[in-house]
Structure formats: C-alpha cells, structure tokens
ModelCIF file with pLDDT and N, C-alpha, C, O atoms, coordinates in Angstrom:
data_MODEL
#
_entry.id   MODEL 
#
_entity.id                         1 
_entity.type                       polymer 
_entity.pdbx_number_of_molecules   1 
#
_entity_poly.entity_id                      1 
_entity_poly.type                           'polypeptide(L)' 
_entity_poly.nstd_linkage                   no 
_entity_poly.nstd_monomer                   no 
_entity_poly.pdbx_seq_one_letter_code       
;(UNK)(UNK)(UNK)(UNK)(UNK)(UNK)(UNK)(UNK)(UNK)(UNK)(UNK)(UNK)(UNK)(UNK)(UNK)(UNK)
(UNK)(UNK)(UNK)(UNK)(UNK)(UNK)(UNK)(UNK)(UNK)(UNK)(UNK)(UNK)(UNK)(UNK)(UNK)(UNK)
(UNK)(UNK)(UNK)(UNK)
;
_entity_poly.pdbx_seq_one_letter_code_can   XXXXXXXXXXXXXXXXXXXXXXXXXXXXXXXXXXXX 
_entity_poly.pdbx_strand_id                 A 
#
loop_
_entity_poly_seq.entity_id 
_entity_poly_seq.num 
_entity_poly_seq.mon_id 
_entity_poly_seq.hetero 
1 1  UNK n 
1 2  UNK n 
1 3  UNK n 
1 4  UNK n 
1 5  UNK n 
1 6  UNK n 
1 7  UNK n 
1 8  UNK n 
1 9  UNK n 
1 10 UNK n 
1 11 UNK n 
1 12 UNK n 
1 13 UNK n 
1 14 UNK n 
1 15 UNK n 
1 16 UNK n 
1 17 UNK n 
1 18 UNK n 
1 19 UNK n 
1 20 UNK n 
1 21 UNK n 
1 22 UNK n 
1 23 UNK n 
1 24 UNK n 
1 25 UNK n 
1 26 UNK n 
1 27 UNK n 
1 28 UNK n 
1 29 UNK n 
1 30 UNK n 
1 31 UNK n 
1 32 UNK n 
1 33 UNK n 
1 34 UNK n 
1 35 UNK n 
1 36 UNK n 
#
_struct_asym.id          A 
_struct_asym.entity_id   1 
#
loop_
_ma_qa_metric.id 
_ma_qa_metric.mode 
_ma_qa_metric.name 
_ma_qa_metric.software_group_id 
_ma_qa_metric.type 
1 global pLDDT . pLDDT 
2 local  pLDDT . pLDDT 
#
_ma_qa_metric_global.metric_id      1 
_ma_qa_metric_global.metric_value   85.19 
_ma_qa_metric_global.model_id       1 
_ma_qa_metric_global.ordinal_id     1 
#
loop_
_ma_qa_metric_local.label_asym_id 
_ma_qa_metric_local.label_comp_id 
_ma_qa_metric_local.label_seq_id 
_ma_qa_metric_local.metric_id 
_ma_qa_metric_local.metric_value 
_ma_qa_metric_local.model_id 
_ma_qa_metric_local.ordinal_id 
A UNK 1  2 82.00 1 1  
A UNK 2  2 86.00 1 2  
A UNK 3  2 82.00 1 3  
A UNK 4  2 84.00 1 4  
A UNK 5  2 86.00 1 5  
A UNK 6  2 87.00 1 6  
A UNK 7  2 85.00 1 7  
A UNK 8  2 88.00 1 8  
A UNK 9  2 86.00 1 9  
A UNK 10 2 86.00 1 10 
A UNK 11 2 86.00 1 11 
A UNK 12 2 85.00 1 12 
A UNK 13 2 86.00 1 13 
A UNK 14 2 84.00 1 14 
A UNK 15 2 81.00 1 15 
A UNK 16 2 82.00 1 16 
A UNK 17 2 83.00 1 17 
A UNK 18 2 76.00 1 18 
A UNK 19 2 72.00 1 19 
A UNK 20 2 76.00 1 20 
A UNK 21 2 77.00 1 21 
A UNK 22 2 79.00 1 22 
A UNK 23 2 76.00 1 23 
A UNK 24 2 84.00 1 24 
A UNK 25 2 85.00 1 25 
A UNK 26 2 85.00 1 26 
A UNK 27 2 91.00 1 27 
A UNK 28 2 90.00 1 28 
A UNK 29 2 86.00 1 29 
A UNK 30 2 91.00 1 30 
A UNK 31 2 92.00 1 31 
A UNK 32 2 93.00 1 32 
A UNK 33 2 93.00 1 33 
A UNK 34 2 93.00 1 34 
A UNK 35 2 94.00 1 35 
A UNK 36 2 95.00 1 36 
#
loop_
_atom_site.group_PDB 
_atom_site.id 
_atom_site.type_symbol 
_atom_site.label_atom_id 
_atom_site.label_alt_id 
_atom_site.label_comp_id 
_atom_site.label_asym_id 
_atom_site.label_entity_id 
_atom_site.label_seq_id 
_atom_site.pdbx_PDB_ins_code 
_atom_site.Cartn_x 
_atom_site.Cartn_y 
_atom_site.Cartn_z 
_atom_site.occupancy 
_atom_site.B_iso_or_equiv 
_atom_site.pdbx_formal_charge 
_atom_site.auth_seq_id 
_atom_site.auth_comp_id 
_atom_site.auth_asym_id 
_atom_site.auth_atom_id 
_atom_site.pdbx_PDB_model_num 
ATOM 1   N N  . UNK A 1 1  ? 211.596 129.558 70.596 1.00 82.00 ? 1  UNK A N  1 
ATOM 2   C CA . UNK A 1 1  ? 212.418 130.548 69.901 1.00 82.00 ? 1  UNK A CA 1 
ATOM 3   C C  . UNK A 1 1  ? 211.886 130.811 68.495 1.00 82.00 ? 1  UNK A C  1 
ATOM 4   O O  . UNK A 1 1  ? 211.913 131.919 67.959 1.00 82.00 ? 1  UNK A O  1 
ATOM 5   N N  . UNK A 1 2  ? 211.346 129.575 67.881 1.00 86.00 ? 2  UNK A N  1 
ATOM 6   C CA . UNK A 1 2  ? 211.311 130.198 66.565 1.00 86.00 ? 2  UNK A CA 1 
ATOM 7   C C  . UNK A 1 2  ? 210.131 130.383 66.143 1.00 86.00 ? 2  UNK A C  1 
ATOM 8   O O  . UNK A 1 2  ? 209.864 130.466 64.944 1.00 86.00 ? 2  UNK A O  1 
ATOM 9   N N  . UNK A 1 3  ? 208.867 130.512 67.529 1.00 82.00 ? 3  UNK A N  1 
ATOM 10  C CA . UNK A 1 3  ? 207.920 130.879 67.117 1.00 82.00 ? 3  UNK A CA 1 
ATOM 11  C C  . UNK A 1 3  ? 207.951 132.014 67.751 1.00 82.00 ? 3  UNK A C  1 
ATOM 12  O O  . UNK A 1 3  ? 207.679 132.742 66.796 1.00 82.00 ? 3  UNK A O  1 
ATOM 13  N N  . UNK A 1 4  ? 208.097 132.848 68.791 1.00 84.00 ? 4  UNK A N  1 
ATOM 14  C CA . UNK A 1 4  ? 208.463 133.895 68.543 1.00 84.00 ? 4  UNK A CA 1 
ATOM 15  C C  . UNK A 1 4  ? 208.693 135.217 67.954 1.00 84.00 ? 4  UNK A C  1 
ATOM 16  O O  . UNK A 1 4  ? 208.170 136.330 67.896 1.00 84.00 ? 4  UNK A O  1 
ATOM 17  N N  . UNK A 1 5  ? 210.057 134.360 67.410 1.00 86.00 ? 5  UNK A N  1 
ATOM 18  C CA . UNK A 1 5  ? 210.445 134.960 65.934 1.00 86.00 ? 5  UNK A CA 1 
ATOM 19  C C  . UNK A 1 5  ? 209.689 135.124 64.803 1.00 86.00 ? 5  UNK A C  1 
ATOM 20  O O  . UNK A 1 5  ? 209.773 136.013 63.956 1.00 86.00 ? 5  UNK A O  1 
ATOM 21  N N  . UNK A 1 6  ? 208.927 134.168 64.865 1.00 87.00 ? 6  UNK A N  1 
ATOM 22  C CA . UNK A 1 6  ? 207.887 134.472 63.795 1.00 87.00 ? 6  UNK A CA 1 
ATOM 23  C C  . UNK A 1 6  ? 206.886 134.802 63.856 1.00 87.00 ? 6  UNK A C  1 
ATOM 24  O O  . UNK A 1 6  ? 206.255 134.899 62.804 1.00 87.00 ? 6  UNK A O  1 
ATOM 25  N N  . UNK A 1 7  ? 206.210 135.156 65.201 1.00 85.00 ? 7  UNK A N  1 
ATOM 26  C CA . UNK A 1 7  ? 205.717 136.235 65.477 1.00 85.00 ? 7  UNK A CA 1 
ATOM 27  C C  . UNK A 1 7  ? 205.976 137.511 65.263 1.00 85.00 ? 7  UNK A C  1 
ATOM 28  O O  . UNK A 1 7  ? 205.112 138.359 65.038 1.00 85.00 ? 7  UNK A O  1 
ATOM 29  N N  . UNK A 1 8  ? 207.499 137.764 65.338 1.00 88.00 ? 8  UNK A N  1 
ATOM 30  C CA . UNK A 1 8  ? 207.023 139.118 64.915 1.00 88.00 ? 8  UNK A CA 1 
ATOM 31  C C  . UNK A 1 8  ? 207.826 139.393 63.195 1.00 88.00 ? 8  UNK A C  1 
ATOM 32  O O  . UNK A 1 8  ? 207.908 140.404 62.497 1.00 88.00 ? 8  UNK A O  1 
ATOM 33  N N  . UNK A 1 9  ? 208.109 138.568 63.080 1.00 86.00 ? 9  UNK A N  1 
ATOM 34  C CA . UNK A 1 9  ? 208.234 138.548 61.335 1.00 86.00 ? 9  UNK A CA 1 
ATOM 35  C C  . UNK A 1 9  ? 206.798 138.390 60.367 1.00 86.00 ? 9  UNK A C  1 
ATOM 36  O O  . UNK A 1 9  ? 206.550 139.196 59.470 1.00 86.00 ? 9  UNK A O  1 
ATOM 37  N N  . UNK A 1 10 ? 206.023 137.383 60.654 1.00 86.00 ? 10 UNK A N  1 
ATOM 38  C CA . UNK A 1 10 ? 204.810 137.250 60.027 1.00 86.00 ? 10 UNK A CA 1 
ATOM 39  C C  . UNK A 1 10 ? 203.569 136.166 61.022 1.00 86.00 ? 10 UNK A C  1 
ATOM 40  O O  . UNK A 1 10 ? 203.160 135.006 61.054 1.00 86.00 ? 10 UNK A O  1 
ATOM 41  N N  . UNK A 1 11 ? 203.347 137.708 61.837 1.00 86.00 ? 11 UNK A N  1 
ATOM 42  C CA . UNK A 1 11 ? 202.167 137.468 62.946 1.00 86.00 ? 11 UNK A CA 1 
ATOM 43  C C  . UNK A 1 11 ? 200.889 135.971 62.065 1.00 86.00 ? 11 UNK A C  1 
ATOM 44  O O  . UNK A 1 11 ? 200.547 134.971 62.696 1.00 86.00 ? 11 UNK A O  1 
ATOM 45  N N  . UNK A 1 12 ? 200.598 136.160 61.096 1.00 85.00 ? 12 UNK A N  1 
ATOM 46  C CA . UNK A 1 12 ? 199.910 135.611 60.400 1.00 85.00 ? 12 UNK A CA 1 
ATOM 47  C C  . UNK A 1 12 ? 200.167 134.008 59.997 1.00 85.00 ? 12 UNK A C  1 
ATOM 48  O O  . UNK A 1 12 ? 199.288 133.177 59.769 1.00 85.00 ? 12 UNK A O  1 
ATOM 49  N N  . UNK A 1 13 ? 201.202 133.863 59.980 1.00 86.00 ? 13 UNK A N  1 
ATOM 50  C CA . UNK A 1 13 ? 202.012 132.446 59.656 1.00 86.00 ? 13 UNK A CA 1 
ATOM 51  C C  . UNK A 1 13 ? 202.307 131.733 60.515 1.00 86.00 ? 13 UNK A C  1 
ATOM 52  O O  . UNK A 1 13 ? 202.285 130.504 60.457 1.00 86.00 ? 13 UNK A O  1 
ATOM 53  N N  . UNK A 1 14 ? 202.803 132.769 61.948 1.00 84.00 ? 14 UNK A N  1 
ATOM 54  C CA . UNK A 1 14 ? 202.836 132.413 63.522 1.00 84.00 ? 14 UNK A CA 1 
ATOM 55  C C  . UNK A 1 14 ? 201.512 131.541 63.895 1.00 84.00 ? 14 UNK A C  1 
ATOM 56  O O  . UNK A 1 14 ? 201.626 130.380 64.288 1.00 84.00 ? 14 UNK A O  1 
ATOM 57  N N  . UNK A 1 15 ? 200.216 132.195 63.742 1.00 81.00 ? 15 UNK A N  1 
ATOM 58  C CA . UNK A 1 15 ? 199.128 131.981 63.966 1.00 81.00 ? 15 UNK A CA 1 
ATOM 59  C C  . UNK A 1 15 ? 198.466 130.516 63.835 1.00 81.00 ? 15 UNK A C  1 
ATOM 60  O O  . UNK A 1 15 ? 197.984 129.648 64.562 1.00 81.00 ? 15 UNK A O  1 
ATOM 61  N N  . UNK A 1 16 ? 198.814 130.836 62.048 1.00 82.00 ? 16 UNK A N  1 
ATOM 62  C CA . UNK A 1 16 ? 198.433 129.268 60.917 1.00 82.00 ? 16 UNK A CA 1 
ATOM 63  C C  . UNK A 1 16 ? 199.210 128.042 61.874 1.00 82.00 ? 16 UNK A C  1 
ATOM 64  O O  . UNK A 1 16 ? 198.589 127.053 62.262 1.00 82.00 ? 16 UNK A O  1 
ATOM 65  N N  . UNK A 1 17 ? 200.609 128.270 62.171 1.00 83.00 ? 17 UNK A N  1 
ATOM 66  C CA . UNK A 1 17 ? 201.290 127.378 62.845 1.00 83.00 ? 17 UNK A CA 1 
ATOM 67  C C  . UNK A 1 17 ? 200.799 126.792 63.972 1.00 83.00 ? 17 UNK A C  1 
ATOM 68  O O  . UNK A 1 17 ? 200.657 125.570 64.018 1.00 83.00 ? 17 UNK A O  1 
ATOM 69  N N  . UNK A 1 18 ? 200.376 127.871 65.366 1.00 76.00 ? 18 UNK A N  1 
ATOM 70  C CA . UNK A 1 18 ? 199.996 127.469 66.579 1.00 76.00 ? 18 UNK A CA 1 
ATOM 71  C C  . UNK A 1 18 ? 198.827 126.556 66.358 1.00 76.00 ? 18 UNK A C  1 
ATOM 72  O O  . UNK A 1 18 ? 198.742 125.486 66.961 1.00 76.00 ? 18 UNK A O  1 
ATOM 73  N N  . UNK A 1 19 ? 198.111 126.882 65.677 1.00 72.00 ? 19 UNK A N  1 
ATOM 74  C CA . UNK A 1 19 ? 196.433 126.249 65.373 1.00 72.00 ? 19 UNK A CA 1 
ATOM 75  C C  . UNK A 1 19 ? 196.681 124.595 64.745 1.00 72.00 ? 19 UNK A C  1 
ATOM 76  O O  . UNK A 1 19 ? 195.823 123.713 64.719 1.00 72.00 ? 19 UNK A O  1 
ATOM 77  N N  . UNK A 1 20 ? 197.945 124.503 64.321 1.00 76.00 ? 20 UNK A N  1 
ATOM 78  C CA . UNK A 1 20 ? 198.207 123.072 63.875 1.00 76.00 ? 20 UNK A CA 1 
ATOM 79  C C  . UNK A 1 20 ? 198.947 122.373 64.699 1.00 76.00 ? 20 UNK A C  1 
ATOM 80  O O  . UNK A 1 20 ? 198.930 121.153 64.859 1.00 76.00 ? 20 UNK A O  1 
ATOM 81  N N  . UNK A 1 21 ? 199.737 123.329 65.336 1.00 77.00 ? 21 UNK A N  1 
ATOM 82  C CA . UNK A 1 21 ? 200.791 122.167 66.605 1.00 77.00 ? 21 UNK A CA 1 
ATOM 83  C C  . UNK A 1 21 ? 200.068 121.051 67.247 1.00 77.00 ? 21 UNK A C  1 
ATOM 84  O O  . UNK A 1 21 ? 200.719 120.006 67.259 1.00 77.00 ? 21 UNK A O  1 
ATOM 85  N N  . UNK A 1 22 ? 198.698 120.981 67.875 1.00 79.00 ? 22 UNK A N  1 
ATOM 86  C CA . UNK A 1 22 ? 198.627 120.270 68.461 1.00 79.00 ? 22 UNK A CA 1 
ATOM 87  C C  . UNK A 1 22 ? 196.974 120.595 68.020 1.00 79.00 ? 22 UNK A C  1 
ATOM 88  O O  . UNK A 1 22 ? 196.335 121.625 68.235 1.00 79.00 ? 22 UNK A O  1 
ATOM 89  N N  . UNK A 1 23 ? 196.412 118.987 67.137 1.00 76.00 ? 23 UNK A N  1 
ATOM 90  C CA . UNK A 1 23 ? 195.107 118.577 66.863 1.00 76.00 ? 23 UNK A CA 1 
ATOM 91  C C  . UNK A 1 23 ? 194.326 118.120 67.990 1.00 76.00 ? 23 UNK A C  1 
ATOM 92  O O  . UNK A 1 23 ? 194.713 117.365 68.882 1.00 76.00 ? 23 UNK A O  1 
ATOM 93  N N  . UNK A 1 24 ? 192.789 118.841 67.816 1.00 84.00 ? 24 UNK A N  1 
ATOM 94  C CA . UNK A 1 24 ? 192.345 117.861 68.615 1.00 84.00 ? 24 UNK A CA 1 
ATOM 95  C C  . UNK A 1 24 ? 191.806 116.648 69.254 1.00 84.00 ? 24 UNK A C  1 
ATOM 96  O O  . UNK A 1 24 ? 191.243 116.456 70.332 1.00 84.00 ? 24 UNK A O  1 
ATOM 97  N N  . UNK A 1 25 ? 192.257 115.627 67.938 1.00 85.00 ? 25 UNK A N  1 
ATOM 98  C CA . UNK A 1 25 ? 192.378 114.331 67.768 1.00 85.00 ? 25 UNK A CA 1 
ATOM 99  C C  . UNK A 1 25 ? 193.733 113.713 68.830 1.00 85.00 ? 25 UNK A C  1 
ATOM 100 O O  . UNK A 1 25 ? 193.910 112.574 69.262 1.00 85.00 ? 25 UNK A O  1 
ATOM 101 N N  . UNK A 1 26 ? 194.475 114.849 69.003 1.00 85.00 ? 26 UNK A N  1 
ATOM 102 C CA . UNK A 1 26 ? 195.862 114.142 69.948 1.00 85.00 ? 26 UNK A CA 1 
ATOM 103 C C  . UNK A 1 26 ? 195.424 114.561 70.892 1.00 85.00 ? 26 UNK A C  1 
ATOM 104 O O  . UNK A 1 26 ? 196.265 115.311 71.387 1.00 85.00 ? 26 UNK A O  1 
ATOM 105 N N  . UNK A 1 27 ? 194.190 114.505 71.717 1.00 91.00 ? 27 UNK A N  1 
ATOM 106 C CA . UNK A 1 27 ? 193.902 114.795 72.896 1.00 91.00 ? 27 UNK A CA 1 
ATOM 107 C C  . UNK A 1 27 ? 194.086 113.434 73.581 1.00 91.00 ? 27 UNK A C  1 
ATOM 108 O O  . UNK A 1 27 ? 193.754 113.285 74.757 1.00 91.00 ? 27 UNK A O  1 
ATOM 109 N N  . UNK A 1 28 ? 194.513 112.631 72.989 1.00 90.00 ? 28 UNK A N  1 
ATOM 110 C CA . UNK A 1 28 ? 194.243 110.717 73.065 1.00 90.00 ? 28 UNK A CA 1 
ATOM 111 C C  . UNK A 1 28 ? 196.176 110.579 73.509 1.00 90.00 ? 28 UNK A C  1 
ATOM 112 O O  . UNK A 1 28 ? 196.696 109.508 73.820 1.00 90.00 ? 28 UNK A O  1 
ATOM 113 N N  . UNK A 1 29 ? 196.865 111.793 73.434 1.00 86.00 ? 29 UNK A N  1 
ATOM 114 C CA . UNK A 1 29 ? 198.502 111.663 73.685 1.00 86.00 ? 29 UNK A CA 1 
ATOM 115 C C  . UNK A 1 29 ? 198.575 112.353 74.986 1.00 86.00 ? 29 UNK A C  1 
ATOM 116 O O  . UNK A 1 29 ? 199.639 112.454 75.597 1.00 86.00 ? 29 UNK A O  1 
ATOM 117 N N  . UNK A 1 30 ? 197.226 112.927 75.508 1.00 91.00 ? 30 UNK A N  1 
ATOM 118 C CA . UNK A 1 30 ? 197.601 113.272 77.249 1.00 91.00 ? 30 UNK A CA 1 
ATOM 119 C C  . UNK A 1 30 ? 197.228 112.299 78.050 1.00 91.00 ? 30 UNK A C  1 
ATOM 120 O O  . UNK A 1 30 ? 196.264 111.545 77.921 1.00 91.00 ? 30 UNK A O  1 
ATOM 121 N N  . UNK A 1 31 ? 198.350 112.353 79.228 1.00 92.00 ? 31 UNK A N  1 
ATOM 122 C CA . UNK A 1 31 ? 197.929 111.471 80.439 1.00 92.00 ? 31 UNK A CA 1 
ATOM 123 C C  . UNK A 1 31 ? 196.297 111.654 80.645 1.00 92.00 ? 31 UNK A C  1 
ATOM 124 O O  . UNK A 1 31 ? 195.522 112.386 80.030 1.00 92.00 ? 31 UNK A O  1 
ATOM 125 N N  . UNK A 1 32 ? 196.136 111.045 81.359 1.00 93.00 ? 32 UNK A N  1 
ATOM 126 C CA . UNK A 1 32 ? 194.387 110.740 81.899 1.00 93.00 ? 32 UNK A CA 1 
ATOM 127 C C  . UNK A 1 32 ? 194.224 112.202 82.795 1.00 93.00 ? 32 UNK A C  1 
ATOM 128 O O  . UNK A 1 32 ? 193.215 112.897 82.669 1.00 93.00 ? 32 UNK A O  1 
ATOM 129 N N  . UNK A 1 33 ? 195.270 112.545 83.649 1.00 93.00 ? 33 UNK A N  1 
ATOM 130 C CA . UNK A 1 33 ? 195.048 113.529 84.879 1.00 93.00 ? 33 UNK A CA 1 
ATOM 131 C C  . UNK A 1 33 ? 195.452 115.048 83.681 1.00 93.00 ? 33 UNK A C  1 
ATOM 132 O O  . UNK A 1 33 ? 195.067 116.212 83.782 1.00 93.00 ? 33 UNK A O  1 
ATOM 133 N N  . UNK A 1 34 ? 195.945 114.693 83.098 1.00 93.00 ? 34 UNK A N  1 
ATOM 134 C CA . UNK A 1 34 ? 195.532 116.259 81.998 1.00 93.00 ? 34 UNK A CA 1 
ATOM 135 C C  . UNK A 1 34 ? 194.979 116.571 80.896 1.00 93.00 ? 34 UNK A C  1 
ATOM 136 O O  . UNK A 1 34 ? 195.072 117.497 80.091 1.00 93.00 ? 34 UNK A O  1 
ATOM 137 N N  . UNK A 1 35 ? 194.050 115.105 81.063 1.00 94.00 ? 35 UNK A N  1 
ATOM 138 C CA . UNK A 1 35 ? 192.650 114.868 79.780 1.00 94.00 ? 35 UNK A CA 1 
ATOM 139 C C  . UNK A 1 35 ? 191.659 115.721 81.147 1.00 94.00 ? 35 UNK A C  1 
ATOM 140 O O  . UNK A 1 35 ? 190.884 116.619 80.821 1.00 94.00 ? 35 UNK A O  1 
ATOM 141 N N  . UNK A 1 36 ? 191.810 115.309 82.651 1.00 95.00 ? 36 UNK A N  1 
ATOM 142 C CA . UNK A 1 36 ? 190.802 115.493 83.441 1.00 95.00 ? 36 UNK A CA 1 
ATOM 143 C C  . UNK A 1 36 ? 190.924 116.969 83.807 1.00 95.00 ? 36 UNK A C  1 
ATOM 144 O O  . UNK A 1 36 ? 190.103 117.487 84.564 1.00 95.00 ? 36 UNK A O  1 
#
C-alpha cells in the first residue's frame, strides 16, 4: 500500500526505496531452494 502510494506521489523516492528493501548481501536470508 504505501509503496504504491508513493509511487504515484514521488515516482523518484518510490524508486530510492525499492533499490534498498532488500540488499544483496541478504541473499544469505533465502531458503537454499530460492537461492537455487
């Protein structure tokens, strides 16, 4: 919901956000069968 929303309030900030949710250092927090 509230990314979304902030998509279409400030496409740009939406963006900055998605690109940080999930590092790719926490590739080490998926099971093995959705590392594979």
């Amino acid at each position: 919901t509230i990314l979304e929303e902030l998509e279409m309030a400030d496409p740009g900030l939406a963006d900055e956000i998605r690109k940080m949710m999930f590092v790719f250092e926490d590739i080490v927090k998926l099971p093995d069968a959705s590392i594979q």
